[in-house]
PDB file of N, CA and C in Angstrom:
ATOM      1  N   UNK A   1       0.841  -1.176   0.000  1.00  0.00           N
ATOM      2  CA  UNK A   1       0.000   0.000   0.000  1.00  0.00           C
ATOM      3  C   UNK A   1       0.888   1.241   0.000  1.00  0.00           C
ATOM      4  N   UNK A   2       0.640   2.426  -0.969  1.00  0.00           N
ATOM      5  CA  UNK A   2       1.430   3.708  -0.792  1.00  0.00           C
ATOM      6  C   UNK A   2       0.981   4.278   0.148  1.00  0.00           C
ATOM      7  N   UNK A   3       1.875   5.402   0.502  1.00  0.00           N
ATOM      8  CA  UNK A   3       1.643   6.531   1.285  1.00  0.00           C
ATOM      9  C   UNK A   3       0.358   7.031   1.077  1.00  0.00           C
ATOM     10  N   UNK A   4      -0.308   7.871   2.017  1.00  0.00           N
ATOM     11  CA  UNK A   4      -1.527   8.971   1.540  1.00  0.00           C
ATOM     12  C   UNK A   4      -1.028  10.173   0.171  1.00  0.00           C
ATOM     13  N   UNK A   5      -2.372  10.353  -0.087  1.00  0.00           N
ATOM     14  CA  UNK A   5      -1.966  11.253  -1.057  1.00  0.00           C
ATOM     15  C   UNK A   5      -1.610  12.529  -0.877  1.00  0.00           C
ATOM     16  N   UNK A   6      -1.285  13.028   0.016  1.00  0.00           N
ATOM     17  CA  UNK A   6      -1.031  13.781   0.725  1.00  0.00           C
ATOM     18  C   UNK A   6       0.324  13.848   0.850  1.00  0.00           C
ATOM     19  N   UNK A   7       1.041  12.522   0.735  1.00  0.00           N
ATOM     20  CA  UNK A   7       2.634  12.768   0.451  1.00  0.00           C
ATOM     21  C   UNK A   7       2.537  12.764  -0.598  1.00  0.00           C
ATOM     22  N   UNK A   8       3.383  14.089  -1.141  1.00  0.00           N
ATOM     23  CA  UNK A   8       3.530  14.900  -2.351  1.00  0.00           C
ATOM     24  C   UNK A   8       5.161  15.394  -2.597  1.00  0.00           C
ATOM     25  N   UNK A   9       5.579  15.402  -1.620  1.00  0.00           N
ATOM     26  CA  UNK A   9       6.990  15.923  -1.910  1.00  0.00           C
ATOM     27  C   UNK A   9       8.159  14.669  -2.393  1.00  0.00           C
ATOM     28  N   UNK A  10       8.570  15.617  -3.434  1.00  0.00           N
ATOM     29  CA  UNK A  10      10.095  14.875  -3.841  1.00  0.00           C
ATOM     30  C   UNK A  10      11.422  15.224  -3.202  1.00  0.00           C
ATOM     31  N   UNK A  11      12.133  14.285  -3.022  1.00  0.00           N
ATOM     32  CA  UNK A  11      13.616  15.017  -2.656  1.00  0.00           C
ATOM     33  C   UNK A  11      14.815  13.829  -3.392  1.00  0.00           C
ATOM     34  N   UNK A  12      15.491  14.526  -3.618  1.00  0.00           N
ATOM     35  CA  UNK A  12      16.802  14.453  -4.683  1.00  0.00           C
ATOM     36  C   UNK A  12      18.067  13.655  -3.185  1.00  0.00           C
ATOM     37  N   UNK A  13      18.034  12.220  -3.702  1.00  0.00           N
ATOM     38  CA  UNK A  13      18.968  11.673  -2.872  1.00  0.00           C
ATOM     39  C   UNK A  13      20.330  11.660  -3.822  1.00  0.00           C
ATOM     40  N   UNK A  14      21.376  11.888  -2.615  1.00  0.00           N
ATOM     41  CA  UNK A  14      22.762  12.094  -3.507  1.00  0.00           C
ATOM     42  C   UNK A  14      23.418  10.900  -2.559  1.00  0.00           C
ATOM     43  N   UNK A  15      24.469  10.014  -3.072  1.00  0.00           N
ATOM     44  CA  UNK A  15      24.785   9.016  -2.335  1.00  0.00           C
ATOM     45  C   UNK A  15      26.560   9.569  -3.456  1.00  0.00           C
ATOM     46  N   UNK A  16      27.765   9.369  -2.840  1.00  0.00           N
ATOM     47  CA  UNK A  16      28.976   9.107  -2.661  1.00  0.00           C
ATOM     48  C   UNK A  16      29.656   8.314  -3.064  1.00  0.00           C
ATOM     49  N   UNK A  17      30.589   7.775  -3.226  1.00  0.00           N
ATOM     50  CA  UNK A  17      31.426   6.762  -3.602  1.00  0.00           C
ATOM     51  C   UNK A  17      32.651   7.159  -2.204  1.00  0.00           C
ATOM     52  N   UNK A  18      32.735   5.624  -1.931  1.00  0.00           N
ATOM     53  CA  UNK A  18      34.064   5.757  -1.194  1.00  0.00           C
ATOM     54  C   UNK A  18      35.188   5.168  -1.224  1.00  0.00           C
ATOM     55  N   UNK A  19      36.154   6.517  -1.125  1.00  0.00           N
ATOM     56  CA  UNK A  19      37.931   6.517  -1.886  1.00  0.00           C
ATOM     57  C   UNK A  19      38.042   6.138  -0.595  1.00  0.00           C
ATOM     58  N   UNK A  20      39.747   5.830  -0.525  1.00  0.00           N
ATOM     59  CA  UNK A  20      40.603   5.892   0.345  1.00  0.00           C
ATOM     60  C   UNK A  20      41.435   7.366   0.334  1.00  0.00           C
ATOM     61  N   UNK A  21      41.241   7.948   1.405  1.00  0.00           N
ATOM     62  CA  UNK A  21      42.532   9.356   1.122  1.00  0.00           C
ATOM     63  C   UNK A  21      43.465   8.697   2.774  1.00  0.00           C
ATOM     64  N   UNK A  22      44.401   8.686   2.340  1.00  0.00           N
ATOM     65  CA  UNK A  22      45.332   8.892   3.427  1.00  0.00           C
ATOM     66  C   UNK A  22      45.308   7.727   4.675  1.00  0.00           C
ATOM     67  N   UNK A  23      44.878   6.763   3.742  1.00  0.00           N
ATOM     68  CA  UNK A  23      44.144   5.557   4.537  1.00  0.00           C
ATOM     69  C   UNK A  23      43.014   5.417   5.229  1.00  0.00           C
ATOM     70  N   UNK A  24      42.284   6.628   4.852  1.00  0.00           N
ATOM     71  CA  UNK A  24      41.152   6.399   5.367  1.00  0.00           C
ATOM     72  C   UNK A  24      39.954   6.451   4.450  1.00  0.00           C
ATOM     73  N   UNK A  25      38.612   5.603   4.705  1.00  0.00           N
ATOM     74  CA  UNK A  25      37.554   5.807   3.529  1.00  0.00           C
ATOM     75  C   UNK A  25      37.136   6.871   3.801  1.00  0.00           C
ATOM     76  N   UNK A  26      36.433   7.681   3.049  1.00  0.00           N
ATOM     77  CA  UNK A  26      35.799   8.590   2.970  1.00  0.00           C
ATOM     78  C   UNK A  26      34.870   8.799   1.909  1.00  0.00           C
ATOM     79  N   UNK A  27      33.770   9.732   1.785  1.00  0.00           N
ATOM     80  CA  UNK A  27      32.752   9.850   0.502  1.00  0.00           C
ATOM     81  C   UNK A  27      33.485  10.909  -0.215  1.00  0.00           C
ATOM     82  N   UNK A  28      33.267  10.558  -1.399  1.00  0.00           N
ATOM     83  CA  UNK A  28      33.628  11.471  -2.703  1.00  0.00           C
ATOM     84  C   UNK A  28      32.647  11.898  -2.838  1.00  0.00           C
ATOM     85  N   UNK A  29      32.150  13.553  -2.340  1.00  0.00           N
ATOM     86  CA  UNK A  29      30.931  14.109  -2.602  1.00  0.00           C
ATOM     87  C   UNK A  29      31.222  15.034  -4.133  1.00  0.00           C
ATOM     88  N   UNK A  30      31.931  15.359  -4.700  1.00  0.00           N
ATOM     89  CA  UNK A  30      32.140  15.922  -5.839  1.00  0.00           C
ATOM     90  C   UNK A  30      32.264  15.019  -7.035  1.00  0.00           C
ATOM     91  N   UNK A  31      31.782  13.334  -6.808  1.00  0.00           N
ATOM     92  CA  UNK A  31      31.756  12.553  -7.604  1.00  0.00           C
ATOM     93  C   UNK A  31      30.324  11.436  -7.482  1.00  0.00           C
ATOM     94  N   UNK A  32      29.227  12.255  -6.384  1.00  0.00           N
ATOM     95  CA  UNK A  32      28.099  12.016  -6.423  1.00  0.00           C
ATOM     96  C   UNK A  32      27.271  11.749  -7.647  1.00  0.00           C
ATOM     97  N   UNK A  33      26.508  10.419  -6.850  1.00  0.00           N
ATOM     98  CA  UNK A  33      25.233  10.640  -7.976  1.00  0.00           C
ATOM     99  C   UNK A  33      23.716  11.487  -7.402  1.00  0.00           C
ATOM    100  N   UNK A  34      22.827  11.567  -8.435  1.00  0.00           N
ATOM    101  CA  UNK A  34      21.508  11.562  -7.379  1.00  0.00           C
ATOM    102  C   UNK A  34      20.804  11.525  -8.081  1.00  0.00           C
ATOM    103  N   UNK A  35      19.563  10.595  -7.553  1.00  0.00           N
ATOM    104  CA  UNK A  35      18.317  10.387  -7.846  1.00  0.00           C
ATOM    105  C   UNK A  35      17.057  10.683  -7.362  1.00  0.00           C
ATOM    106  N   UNK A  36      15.995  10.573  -7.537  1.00  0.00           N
ATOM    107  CA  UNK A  36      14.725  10.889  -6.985  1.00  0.00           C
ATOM    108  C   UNK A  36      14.032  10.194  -6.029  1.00  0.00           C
ATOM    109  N   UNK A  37      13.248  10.549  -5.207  1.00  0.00           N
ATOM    110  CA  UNK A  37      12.287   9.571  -4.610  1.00  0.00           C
ATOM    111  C   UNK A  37      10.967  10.450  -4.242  1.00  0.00           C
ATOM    112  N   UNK A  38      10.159   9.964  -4.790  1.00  0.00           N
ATOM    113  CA  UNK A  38       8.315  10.595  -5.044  1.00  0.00           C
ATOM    114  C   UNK A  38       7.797  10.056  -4.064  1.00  0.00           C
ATOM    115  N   UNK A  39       6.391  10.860  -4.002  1.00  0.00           N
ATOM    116  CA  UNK A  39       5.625  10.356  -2.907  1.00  0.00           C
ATOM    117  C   UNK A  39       5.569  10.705  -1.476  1.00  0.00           C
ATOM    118  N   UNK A  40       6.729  11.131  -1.270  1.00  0.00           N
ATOM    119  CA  UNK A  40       6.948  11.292   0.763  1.00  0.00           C
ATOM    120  C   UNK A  40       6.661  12.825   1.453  1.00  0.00           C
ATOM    121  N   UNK A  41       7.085  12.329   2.852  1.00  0.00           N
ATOM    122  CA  UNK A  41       6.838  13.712   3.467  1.00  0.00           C
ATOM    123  C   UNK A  41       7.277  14.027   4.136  1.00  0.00           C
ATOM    124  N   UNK A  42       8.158  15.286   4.105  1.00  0.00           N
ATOM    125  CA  UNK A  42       9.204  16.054   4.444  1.00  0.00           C
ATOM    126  C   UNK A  42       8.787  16.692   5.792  1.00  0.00           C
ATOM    127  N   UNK A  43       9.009  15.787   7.246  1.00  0.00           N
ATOM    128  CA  UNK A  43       8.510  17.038   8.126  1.00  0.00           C
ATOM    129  C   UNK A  43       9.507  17.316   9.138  1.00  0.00           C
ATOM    130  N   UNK A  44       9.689  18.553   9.521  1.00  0.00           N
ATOM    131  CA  UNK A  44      10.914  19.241  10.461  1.00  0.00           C
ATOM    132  C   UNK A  44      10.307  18.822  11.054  1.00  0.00           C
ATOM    133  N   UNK A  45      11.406  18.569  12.546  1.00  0.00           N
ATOM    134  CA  UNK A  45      10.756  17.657  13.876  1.00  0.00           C
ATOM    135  C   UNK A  45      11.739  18.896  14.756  1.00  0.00           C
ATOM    136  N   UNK A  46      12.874  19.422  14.781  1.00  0.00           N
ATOM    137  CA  UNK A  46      13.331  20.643  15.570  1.00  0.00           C
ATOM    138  C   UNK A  46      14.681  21.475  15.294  1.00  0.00           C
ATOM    139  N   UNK A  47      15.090  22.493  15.750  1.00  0.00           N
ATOM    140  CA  UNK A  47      15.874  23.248  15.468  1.00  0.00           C
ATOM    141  C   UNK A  47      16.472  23.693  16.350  1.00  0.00           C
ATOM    142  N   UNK A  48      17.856  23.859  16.501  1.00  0.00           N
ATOM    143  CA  UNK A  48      18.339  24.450  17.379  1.00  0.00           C
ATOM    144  C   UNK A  48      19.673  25.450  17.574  1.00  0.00           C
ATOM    145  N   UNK A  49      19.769  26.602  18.128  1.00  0.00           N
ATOM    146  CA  UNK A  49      20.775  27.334  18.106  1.00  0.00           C
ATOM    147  C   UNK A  49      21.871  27.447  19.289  1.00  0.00           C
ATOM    148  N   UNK A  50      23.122  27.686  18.834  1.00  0.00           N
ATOM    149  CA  UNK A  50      23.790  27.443  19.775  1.00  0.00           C
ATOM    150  C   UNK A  50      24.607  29.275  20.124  1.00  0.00           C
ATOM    151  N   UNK A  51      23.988  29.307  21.034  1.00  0.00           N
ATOM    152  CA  UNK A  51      24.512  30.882  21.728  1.00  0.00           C
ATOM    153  C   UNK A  51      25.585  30.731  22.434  1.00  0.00           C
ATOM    154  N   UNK A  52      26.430  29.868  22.742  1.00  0.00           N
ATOM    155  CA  UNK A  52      28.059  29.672  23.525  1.00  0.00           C
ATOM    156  C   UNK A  52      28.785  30.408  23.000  1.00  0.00           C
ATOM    157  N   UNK A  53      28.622  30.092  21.574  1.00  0.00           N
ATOM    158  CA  UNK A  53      30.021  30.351  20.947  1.00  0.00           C
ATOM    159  C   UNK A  53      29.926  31.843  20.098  1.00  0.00           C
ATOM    160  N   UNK A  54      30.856  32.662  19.677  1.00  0.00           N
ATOM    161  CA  UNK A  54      30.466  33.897  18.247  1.00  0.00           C
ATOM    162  C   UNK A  54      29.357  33.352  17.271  1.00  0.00           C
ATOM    163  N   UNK A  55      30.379  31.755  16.683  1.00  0.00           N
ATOM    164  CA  UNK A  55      29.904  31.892  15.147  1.00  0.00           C
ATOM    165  C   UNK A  55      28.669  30.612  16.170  1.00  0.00           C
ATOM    166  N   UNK A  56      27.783  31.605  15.436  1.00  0.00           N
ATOM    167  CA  UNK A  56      26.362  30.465  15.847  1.00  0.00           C
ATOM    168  C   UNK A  56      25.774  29.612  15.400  1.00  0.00           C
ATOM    169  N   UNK A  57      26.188  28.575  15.393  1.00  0.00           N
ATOM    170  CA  UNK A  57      25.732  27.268  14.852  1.00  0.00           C
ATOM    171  C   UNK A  57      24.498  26.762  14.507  1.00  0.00           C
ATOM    172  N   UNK A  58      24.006  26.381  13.966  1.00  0.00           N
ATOM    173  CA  UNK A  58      21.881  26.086  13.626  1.00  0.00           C
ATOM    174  C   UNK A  58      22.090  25.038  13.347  1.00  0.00           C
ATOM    175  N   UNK A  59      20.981  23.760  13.846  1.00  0.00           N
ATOM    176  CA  UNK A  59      21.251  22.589  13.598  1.00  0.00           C
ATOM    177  C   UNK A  59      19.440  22.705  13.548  1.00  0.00           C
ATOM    178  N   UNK A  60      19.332  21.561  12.554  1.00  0.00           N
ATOM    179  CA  UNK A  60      17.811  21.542  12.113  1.00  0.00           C
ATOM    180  C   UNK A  60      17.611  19.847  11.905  1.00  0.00           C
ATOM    181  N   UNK A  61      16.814  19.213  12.945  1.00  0.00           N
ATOM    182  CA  UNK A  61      16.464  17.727  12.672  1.00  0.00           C
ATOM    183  C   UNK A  61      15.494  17.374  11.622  1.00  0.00           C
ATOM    184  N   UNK A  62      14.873  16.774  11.596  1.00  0.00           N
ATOM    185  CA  UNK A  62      13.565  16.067  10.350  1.00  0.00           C
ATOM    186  C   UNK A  62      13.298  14.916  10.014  1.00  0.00           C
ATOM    187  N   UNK A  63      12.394  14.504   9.959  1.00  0.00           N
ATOM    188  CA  UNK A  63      12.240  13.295   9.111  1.00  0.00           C
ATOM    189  C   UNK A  63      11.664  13.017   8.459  1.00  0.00           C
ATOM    190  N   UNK A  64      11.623  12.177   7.245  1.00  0.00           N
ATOM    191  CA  UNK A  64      11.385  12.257   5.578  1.00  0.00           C
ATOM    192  C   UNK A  64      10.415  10.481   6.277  1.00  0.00           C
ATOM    193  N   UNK A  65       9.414  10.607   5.554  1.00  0.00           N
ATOM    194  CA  UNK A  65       8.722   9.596   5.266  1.00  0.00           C
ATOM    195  C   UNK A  65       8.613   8.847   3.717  1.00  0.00           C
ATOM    196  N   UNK A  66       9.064   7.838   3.124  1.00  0.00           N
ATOM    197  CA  UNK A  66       9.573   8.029   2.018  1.00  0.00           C
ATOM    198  C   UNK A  66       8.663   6.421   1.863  1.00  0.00           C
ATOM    199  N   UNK A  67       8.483   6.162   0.095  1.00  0.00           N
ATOM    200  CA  UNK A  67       7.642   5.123  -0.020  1.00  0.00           C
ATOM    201  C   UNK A  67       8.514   3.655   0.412  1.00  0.00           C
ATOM    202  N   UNK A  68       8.144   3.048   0.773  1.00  0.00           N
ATOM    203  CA  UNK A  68       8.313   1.406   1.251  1.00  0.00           C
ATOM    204  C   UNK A  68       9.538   0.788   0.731  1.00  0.00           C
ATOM    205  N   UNK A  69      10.445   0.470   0.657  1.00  0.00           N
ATOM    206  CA  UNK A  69      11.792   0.279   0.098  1.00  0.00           C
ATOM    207  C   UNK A  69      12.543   1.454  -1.138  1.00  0.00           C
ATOM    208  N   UNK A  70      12.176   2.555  -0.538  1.00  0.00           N
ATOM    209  CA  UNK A  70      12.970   3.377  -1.802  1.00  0.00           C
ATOM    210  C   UNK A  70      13.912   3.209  -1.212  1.00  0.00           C
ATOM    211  N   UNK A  71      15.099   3.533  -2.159  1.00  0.00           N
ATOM    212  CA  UNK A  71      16.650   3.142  -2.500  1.00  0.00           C
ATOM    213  C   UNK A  71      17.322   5.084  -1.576  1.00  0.00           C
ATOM    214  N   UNK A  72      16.998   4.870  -0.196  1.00  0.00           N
ATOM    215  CA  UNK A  72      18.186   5.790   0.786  1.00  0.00           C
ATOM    216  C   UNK A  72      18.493   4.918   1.686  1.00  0.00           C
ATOM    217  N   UNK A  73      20.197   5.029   1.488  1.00  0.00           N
ATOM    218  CA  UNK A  73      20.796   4.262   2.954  1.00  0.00           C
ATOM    219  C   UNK A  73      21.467   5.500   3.453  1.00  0.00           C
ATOM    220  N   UNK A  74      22.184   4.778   4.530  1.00  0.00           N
ATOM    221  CA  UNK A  74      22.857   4.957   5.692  1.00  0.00           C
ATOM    222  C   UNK A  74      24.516   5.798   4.966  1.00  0.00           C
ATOM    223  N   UNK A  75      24.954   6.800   4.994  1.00  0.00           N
ATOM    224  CA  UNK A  75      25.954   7.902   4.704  1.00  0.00           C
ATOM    225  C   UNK A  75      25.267   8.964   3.081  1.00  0.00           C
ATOM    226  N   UNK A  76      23.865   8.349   2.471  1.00  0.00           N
ATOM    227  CA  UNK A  76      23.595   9.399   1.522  1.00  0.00           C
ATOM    228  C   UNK A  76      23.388  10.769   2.618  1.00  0.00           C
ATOM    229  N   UNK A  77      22.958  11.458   1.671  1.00  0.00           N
ATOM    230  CA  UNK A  77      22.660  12.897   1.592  1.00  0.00           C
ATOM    231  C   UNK A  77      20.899  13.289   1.213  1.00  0.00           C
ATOM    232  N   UNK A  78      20.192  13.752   1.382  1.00  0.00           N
ATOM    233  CA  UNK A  78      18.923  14.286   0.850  1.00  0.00           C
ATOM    234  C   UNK A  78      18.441  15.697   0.517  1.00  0.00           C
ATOM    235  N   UNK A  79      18.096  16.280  -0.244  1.00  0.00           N
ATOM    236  CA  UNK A  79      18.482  17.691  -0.673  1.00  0.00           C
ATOM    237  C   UNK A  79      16.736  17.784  -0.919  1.00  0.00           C
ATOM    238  N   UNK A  80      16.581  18.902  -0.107  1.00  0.00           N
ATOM    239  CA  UNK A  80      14.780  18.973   0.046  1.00  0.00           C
ATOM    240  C   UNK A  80      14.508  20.720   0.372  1.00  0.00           C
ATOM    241  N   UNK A  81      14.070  21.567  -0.301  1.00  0.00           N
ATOM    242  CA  UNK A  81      13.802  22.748   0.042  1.00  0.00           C
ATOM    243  C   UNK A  81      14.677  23.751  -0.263  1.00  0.00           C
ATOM    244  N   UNK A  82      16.084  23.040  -0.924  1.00  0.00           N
ATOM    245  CA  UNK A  82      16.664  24.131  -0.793  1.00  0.00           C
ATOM    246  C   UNK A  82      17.785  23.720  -0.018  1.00  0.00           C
ATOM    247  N   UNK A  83      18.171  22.865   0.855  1.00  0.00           N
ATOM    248  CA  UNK A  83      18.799  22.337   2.149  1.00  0.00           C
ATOM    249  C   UNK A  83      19.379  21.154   1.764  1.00  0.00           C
ATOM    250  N   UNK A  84      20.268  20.863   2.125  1.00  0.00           N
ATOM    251  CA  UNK A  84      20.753  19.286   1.982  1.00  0.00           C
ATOM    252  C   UNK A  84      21.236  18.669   3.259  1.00  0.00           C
ATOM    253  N   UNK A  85      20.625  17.288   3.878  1.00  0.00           N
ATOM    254  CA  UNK A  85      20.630  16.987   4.840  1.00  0.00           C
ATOM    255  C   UNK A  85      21.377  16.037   5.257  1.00  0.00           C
ATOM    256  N   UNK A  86      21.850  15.535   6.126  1.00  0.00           N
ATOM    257  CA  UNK A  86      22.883  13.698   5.949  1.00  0.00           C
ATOM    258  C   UNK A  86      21.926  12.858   6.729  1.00  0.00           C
ATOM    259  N   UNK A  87      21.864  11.852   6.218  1.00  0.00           N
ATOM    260  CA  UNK A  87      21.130  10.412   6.743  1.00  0.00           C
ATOM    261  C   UNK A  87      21.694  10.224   7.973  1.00  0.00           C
ATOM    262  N   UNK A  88      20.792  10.361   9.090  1.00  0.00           N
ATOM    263  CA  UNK A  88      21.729   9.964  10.475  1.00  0.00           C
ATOM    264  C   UNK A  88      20.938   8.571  10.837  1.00  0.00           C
ATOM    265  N   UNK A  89      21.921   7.532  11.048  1.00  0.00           N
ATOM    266  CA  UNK A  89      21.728   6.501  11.287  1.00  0.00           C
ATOM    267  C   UNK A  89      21.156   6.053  10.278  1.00  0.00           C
ATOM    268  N   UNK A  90      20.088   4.292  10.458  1.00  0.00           N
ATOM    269  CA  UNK A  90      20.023   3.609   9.306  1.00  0.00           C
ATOM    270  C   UNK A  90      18.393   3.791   8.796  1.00  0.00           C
ATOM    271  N   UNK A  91      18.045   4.132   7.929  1.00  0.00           N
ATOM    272  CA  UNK A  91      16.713   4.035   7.307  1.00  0.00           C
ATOM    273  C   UNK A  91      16.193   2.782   7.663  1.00  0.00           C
ATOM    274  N   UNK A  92      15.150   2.838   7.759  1.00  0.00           N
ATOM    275  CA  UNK A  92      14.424   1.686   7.657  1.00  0.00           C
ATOM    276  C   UNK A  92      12.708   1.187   7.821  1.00  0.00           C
ATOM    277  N   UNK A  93      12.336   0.460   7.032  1.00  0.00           N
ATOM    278  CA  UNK A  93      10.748   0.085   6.938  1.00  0.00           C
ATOM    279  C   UNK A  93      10.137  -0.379   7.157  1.00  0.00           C
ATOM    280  N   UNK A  94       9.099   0.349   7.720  1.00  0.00           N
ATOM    281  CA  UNK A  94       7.974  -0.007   8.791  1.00  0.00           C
ATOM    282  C   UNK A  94       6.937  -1.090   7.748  1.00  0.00           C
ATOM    283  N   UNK A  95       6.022  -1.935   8.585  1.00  0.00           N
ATOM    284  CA  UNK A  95       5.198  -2.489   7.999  1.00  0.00           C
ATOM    285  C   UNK A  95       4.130  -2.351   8.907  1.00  0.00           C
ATOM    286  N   UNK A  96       2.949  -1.711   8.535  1.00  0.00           N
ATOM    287  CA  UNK A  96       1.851  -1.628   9.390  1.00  0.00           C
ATOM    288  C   UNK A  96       0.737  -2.631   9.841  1.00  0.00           C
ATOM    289  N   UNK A  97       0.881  -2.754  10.805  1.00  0.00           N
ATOM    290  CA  UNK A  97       0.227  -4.326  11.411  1.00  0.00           C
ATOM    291  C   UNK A  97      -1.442  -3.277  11.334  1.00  0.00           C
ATOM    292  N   UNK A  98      -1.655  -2.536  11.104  1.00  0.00           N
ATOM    293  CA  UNK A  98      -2.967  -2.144  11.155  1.00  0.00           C
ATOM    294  C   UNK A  98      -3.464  -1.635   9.681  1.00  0.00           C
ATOM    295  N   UNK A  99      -3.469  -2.439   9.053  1.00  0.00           N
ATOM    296  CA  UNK A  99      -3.443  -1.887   7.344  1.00  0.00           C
ATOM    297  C   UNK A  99      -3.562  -0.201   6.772  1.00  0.00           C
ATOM    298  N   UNK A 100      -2.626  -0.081   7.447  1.00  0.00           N
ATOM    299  CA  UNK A 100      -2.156   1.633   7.351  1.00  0.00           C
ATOM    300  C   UNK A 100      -1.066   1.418   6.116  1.00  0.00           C
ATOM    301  N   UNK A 101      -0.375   2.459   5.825  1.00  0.00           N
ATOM    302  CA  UNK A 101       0.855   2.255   4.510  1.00  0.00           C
ATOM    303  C   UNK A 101       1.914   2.644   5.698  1.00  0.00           C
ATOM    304  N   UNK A 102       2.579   0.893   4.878  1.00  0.00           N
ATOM    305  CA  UNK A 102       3.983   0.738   4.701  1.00  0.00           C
ATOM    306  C   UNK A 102       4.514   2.045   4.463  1.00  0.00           C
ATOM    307  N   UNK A 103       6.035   2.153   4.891  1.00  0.00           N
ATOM    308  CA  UNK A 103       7.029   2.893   4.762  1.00  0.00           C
ATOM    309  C   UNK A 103       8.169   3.125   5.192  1.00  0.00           C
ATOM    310  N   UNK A 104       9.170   3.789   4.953  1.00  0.00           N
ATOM    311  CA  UNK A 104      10.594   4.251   5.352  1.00  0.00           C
ATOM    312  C   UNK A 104      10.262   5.401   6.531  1.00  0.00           C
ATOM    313  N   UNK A 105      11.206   5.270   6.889  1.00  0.00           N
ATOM    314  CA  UNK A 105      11.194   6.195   7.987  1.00  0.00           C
ATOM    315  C   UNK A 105      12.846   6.709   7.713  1.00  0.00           C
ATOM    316  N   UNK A 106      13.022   7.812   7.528  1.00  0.00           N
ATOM    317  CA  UNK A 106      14.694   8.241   7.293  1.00  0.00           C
ATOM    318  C   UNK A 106      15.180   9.311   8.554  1.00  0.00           C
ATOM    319  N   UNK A 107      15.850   9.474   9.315  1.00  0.00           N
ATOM    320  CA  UNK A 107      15.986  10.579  10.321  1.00  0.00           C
ATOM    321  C   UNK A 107      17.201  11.529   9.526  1.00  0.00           C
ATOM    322  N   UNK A 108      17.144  12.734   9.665  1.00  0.00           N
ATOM    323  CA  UNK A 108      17.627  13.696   8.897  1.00  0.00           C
ATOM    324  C   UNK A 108      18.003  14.699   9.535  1.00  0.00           C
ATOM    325  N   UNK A 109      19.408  15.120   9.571  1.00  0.00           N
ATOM    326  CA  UNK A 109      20.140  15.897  10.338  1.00  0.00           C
ATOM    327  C   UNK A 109      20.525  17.275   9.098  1.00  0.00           C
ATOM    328  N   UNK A 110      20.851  18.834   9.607  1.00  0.00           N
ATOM    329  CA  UNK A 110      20.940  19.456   8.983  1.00  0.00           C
ATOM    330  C   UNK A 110      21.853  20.346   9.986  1.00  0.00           C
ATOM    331  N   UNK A 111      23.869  20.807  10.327  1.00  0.00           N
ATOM    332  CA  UNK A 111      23.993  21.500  10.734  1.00  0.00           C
ATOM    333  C   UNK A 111      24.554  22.814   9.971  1.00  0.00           C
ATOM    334  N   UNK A 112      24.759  23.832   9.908  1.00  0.00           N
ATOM    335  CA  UNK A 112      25.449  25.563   9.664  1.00  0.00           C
ATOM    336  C   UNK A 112      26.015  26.194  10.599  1.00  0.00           C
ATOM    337  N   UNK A 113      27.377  26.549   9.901  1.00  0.00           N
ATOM    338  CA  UNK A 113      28.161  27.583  10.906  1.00  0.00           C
ATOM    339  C   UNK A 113      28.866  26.576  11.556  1.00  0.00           C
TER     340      UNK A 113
END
């Protein structure tokens, strides 16, 4: 079963390749791909500023509801609004024991400054 129709938003997943630099892996973000994923729904869950320091840091959480095995893992990227976010921790899909729609659940980190 899809999402409601109501998930409407697209977002542009960018996923990496990983080199070795200096013995260590790392993502080649300037040798990204990215693709699409339809259907989901983009909702901020919180935001936060950090007044300690001069340069003030903004960190913005979220999470993307995305259709039932779409293709985001664990170190992509998701680019939604304008923003591009990193996959924190591992995606993964729910199956609704109450014939509700299946889906991904992605948690989505966003920091600046």
């Amino acid at each position: 079963m899809a999402l409601p129709s109501w998930c409407t938003d697209s977002v542009s997943v960018l996923r990496a390749p990983l080199v070795s630099i200096r013995g260590t892996e790392e993502r080649d973000w300037g040798a990204a791909t990215r693709h699409t994923v339809e259907g989901c729904s983009f909702q901020p869950s919180s935001t936060d500023t950090d007044t300690s320091q001069a340069r003030r840091a903004v960190s913005v959480d979220a999470v993307l509801y995305a259709p039932h095995g779409s293709d985001i893992k664990t170190g992509d990227r998701v680019s939604f609004g304008g923003s591009v976010y990193s996959v924190v921790g591992r995606p993964f899909d729910r199956e609704s024991p109450f014939s509700a729609a299946d889906h991904m659940r992605v948690e989505l980190a966003l920091w600046e400054g």
